[in-house]
PDB file of N, CA and C in Angstrom:
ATOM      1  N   UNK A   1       3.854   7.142  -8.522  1.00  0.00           N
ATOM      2  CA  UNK A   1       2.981   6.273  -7.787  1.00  0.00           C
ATOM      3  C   UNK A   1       3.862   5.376  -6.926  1.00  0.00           C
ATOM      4  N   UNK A   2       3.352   5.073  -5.216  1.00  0.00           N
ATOM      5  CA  UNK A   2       4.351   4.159  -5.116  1.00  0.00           C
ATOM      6  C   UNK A   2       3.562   3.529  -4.281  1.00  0.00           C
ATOM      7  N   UNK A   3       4.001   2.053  -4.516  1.00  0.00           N
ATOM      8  CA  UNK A   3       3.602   0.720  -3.395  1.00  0.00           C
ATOM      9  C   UNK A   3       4.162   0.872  -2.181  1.00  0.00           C
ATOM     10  N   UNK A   4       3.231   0.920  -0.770  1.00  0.00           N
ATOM     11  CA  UNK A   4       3.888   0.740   0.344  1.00  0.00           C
ATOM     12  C   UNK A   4       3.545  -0.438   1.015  1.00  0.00           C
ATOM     13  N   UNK A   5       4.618  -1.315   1.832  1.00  0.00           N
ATOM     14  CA  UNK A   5       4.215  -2.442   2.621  1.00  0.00           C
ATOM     15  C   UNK A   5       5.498  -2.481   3.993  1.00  0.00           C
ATOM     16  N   UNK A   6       4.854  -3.119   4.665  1.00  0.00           N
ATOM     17  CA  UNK A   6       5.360  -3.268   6.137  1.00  0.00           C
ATOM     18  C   UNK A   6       6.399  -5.111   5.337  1.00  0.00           C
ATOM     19  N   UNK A   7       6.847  -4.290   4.940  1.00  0.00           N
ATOM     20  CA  UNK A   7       8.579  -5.349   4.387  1.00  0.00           C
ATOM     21  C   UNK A   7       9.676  -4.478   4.307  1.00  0.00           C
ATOM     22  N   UNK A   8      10.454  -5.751   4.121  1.00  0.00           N
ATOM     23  CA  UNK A   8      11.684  -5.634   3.871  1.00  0.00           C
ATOM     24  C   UNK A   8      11.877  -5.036   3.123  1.00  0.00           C
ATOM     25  N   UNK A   9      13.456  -4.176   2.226  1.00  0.00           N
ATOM     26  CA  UNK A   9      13.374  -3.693   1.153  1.00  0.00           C
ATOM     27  C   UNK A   9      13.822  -4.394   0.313  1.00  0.00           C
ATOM     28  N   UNK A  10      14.600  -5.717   0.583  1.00  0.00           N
ATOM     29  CA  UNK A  10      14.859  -6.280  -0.231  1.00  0.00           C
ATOM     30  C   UNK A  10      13.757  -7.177  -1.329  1.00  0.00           C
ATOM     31  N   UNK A  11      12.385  -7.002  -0.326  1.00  0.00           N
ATOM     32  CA  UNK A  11      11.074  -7.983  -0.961  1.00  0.00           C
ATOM     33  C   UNK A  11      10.615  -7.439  -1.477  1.00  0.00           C
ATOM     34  N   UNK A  12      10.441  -5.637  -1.134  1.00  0.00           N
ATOM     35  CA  UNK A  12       9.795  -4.674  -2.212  1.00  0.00           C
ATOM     36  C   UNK A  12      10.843  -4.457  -3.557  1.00  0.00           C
ATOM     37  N   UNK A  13      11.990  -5.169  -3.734  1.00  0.00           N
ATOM     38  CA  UNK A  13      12.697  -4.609  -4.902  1.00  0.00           C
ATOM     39  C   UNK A  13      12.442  -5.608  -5.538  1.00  0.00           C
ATOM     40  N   UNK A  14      12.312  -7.044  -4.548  1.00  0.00           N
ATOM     41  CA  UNK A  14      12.137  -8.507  -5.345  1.00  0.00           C
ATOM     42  C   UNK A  14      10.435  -8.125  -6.276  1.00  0.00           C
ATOM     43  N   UNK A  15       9.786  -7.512  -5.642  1.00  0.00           N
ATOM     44  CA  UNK A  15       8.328  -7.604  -5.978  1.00  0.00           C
ATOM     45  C   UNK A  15       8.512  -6.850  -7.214  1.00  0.00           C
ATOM     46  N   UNK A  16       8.666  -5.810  -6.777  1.00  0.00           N
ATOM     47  CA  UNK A  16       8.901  -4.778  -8.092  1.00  0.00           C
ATOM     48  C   UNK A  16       9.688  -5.289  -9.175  1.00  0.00           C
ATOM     49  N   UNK A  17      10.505  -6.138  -9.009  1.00  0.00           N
ATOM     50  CA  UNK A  17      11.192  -7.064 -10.509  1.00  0.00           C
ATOM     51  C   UNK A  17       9.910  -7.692 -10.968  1.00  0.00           C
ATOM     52  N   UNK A  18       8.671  -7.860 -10.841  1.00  0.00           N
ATOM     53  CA  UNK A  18       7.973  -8.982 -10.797  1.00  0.00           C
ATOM     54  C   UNK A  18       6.995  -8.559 -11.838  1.00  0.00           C
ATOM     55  N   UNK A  19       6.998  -6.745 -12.073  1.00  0.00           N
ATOM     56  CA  UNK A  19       6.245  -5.935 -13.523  1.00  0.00           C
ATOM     57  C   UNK A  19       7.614  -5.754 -14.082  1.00  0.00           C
ATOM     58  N   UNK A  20       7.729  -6.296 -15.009  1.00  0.00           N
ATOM     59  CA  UNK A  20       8.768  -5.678 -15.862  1.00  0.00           C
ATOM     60  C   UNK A  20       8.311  -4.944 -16.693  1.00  0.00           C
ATOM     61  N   UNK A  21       7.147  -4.423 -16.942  1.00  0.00           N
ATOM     62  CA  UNK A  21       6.902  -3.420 -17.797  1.00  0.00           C
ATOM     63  C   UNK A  21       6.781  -2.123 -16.904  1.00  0.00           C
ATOM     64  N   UNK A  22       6.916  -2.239 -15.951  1.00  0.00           N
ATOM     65  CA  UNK A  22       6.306  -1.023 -14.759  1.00  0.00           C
ATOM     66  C   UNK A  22       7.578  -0.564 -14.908  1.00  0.00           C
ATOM     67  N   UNK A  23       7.152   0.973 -15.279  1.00  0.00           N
ATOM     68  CA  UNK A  23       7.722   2.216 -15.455  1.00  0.00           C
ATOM     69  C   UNK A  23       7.861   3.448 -14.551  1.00  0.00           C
ATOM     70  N   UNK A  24       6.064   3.379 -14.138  1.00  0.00           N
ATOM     71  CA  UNK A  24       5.925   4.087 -13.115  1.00  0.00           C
ATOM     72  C   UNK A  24       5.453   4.211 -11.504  1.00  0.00           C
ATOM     73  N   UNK A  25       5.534   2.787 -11.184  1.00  0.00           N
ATOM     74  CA  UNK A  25       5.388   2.685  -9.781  1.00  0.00           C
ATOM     75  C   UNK A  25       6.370   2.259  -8.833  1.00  0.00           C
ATOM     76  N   UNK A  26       6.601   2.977  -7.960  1.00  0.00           N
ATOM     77  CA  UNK A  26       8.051   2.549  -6.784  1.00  0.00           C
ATOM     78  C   UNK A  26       7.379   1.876  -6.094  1.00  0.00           C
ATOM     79  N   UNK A  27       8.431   0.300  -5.569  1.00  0.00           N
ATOM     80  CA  UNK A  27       7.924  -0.018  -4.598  1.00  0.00           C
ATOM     81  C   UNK A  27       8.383   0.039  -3.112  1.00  0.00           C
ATOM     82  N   UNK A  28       7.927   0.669  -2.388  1.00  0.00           N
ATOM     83  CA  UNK A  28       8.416   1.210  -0.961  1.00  0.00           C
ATOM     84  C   UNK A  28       8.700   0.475   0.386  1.00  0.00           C
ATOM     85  N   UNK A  29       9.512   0.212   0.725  1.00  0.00           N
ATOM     86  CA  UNK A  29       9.618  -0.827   2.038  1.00  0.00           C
ATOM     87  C   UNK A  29       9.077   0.509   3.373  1.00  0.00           C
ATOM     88  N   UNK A  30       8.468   0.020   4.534  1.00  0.00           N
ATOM     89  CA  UNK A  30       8.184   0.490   5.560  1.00  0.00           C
ATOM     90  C   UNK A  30       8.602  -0.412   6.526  1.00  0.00           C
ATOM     91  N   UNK A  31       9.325  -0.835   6.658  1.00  0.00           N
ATOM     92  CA  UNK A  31      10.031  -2.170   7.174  1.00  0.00           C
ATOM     93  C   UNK A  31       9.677  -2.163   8.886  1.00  0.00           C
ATOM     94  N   UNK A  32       9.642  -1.075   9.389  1.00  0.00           N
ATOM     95  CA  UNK A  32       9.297  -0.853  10.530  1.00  0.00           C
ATOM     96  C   UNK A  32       7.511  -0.449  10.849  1.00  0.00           C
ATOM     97  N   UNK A  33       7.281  -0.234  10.437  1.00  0.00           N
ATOM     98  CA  UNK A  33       5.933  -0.202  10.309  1.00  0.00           C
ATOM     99  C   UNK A  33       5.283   1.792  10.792  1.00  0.00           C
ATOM    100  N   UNK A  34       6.043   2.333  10.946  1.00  0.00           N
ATOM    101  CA  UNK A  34       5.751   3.090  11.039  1.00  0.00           C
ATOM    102  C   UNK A  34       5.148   4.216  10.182  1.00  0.00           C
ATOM    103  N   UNK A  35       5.114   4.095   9.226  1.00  0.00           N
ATOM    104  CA  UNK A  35       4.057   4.611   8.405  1.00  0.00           C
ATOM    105  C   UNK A  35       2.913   4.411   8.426  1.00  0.00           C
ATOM    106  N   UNK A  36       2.855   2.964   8.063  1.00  0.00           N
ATOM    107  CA  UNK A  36       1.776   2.872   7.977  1.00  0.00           C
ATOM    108  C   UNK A  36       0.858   3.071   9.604  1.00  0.00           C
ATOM    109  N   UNK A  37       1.519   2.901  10.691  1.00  0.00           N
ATOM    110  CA  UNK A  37       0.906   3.230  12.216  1.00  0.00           C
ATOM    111  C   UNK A  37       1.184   4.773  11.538  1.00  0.00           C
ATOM    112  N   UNK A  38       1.422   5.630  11.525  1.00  0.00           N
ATOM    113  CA  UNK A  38       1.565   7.188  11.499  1.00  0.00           C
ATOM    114  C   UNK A  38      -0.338   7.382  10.458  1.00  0.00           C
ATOM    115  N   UNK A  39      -0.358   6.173  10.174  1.00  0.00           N
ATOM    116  CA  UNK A  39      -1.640   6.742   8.741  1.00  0.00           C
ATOM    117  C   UNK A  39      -2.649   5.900   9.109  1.00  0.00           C
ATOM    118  N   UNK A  40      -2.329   4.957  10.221  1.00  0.00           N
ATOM    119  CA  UNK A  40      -3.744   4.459  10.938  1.00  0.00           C
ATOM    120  C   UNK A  40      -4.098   2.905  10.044  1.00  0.00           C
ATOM    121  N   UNK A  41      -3.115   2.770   9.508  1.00  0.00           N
ATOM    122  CA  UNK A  41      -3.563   1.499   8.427  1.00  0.00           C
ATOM    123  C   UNK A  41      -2.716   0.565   8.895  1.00  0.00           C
ATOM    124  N   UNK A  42      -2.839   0.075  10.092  1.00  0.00           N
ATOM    125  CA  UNK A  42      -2.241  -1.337  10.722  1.00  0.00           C
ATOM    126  C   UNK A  42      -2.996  -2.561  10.273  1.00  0.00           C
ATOM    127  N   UNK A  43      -3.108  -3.480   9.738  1.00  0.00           N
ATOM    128  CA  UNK A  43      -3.813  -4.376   9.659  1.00  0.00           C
ATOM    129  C   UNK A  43      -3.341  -5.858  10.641  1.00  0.00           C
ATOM    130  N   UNK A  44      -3.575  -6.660  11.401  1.00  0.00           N
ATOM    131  CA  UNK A  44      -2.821  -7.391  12.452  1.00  0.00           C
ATOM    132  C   UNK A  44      -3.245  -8.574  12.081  1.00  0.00           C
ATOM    133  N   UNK A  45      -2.557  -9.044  11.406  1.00  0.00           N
ATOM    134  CA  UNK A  45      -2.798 -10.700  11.051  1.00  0.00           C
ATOM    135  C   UNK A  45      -1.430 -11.669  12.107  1.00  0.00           C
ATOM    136  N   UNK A  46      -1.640 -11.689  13.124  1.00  0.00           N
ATOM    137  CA  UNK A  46      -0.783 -12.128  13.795  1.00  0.00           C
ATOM    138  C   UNK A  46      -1.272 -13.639  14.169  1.00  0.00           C
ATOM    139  N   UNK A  47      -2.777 -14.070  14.243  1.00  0.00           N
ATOM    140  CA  UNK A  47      -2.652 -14.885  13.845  1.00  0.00           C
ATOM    141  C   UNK A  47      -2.923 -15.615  12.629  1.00  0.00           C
ATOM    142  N   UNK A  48      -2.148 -14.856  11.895  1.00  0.00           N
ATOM    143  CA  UNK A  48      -2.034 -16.073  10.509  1.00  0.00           C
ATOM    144  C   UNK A  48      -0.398 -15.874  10.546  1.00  0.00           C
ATOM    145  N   UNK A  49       0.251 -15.683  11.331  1.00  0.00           N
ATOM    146  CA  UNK A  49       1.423 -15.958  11.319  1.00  0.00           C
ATOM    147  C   UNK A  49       2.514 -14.519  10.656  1.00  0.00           C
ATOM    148  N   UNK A  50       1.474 -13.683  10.259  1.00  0.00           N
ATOM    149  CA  UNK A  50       2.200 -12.261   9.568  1.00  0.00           C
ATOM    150  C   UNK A  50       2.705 -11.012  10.443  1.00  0.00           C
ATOM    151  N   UNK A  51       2.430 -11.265  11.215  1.00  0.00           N
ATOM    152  CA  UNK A  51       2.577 -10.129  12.288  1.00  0.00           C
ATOM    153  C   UNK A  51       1.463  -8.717  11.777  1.00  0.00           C
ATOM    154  N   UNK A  52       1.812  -7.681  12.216  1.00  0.00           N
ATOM    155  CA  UNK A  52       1.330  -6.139  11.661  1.00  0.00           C
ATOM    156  C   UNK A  52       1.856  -6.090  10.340  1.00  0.00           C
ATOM    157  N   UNK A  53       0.633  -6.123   9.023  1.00  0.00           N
ATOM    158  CA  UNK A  53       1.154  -5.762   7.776  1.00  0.00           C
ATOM    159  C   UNK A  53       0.253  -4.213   7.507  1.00  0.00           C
ATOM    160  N   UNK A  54       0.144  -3.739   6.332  1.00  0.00           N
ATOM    161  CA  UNK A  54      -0.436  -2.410   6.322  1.00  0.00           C
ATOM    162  C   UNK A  54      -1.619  -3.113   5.186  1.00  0.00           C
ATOM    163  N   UNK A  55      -2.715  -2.284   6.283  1.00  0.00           N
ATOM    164  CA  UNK A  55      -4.398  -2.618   5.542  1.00  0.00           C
ATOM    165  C   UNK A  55      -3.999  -2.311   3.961  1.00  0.00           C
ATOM    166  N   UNK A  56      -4.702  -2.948   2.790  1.00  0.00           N
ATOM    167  CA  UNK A  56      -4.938  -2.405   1.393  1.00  0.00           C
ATOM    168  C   UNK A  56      -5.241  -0.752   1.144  1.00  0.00           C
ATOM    169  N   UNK A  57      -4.495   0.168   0.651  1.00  0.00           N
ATOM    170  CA  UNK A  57      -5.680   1.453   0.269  1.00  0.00           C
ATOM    171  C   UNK A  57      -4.940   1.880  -0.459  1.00  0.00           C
ATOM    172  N   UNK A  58      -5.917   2.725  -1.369  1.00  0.00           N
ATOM    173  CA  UNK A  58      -4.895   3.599  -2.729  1.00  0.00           C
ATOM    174  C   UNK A  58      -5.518   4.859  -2.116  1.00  0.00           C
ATOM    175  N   UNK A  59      -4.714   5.856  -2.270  1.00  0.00           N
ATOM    176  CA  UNK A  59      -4.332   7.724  -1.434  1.00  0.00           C
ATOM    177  C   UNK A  59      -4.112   8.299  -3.218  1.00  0.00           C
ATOM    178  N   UNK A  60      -4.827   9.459  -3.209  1.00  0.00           N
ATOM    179  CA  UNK A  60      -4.510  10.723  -4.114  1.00  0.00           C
ATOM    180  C   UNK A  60      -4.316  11.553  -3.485  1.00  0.00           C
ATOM    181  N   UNK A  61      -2.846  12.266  -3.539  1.00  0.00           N
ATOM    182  CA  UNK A  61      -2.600  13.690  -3.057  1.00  0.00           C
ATOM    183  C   UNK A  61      -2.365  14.479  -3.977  1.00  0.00           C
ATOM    184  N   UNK A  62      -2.649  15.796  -3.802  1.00  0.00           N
ATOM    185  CA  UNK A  62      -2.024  16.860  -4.312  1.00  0.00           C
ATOM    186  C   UNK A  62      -1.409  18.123  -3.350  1.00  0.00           C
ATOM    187  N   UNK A  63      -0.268  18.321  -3.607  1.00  0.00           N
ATOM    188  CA  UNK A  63       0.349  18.964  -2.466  1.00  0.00           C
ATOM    189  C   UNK A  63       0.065  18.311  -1.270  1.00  0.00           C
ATOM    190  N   UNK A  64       0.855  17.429  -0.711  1.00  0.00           N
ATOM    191  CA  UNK A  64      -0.009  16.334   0.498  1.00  0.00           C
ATOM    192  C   UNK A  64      -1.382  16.653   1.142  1.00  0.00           C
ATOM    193  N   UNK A  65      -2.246  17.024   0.204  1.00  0.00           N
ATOM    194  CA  UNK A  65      -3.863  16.893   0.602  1.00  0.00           C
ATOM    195  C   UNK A  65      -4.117  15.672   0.139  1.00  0.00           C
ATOM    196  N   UNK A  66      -4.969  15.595   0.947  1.00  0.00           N
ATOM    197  CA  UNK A  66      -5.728  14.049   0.520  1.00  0.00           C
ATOM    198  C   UNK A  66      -7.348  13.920  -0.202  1.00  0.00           C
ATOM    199  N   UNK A  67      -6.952  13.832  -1.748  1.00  0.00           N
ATOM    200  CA  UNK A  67      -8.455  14.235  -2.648  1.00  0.00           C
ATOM    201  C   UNK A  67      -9.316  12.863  -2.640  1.00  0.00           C
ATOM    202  N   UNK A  68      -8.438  11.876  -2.733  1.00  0.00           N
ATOM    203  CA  UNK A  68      -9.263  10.863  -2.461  1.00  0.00           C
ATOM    204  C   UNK A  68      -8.367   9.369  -1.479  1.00  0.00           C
ATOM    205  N   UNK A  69      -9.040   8.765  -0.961  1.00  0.00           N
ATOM    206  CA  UNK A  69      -8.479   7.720  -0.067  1.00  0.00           C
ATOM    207  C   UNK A  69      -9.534   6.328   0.049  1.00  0.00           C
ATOM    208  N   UNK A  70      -9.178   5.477  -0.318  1.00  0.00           N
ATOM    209  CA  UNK A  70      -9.664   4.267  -0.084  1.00  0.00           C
ATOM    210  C   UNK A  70      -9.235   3.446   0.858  1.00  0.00           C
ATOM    211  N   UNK A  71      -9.934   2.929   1.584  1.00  0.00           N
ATOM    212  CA  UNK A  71      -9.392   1.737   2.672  1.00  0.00           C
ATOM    213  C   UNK A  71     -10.240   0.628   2.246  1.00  0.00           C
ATOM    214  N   UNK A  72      -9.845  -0.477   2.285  1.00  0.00           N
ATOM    215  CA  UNK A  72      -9.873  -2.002   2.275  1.00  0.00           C
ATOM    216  C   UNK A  72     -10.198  -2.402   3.262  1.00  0.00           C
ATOM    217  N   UNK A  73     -12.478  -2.268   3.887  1.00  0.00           N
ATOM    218  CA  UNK A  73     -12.244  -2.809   5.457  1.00  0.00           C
ATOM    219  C   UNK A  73     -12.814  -4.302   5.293  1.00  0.00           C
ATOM    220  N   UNK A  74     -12.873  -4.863   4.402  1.00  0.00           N
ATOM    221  CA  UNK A  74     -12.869  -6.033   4.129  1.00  0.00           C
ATOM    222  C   UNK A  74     -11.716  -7.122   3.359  1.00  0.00           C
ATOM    223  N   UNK A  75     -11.038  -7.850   4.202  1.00  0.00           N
ATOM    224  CA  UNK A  75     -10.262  -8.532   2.801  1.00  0.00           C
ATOM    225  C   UNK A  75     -10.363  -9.563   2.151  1.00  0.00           C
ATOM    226  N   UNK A  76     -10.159  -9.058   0.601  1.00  0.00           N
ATOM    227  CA  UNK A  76     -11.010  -9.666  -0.620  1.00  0.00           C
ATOM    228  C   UNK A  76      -9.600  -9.439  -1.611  1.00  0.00           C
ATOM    229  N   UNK A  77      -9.792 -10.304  -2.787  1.00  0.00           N
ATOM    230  CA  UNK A  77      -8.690 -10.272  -3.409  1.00  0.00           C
ATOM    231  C   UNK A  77      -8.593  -9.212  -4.648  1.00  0.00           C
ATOM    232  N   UNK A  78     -10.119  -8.469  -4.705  1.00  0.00           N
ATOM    233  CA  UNK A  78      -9.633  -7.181  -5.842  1.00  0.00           C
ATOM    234  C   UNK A  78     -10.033  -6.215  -4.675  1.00  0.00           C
ATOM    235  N   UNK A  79      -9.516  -5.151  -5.037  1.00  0.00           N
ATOM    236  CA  UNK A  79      -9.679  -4.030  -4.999  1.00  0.00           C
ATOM    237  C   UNK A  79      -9.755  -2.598  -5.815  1.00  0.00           C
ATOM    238  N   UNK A  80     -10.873  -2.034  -5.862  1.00  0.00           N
ATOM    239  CA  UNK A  80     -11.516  -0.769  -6.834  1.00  0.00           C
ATOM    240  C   UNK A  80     -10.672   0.088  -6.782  1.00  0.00           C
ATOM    241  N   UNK A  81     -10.203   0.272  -7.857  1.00  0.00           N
ATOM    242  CA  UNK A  81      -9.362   1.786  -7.981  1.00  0.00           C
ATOM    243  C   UNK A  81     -10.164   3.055  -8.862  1.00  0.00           C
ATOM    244  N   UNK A  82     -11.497   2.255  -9.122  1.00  0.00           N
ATOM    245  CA  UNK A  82     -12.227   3.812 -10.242  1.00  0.00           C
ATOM    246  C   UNK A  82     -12.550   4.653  -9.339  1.00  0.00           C
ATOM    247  N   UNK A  83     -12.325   5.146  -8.074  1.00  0.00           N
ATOM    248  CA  UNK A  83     -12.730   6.647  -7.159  1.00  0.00           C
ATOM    249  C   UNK A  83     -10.826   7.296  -7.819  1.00  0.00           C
ATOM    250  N   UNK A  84     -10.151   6.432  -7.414  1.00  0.00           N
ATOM    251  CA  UNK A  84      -9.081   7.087  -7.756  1.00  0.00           C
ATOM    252  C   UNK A  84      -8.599   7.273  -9.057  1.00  0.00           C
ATOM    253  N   UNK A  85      -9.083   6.363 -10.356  1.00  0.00           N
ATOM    254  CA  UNK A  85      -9.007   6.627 -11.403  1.00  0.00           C
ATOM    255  C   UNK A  85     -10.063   8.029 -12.054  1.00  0.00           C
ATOM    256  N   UNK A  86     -11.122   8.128 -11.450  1.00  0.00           N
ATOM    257  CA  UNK A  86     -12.069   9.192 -11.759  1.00  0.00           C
ATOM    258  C   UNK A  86     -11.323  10.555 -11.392  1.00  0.00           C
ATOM    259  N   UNK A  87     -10.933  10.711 -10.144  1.00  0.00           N
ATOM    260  CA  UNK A  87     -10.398  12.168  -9.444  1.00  0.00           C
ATOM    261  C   UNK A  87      -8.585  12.573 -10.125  1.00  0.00           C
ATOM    262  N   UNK A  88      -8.020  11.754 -11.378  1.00  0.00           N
ATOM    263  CA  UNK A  88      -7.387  11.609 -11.712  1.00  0.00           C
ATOM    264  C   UNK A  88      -7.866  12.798 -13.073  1.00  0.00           C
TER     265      UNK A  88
END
């Protein structure tokens, strides 16, 4: 499983110290943002001072198909993971 964000890598390694029980999730820097622009999930908080970060969504692949995908078009501070816990 891995966390992606439009950071640094040094903030995704800081973050990831931050579960010390987490075993199984990487956390991924996109530092340039190009992933997340390659997957359409720009989110532009420029003015709140963040520049382009990447919208919320949890992705299930298998063999890079995409079985299930969530996007976050509202932001709120939880987000549902039972579509992706179900297709699991």
């Amino acid at each position: 499983m891995d966390c992606v964000a439009v950071n640094d890598p040094y903030v995704m390694k800081a973050w990831g110290k931050t579960f010390s029980e987490n075993k199984h999730v990487k956390f991924v820097s996109d530092g340039s943002g190009e992933y997340t622009k390659l997957l359409g999930l720009e989110l532009d908080l420029k003015d709140k001072g963040l520049g382009i970060r990447t919208r919320r969504f949890a992705m299930l692949l298998d063999n890079l198909k995409v079985i299930v995908a969530n996007i976050e078009t509202v932001v709120s501070s939880r987000f549902p993971a039972e579509d992706i816990l179900e297709a699991l």
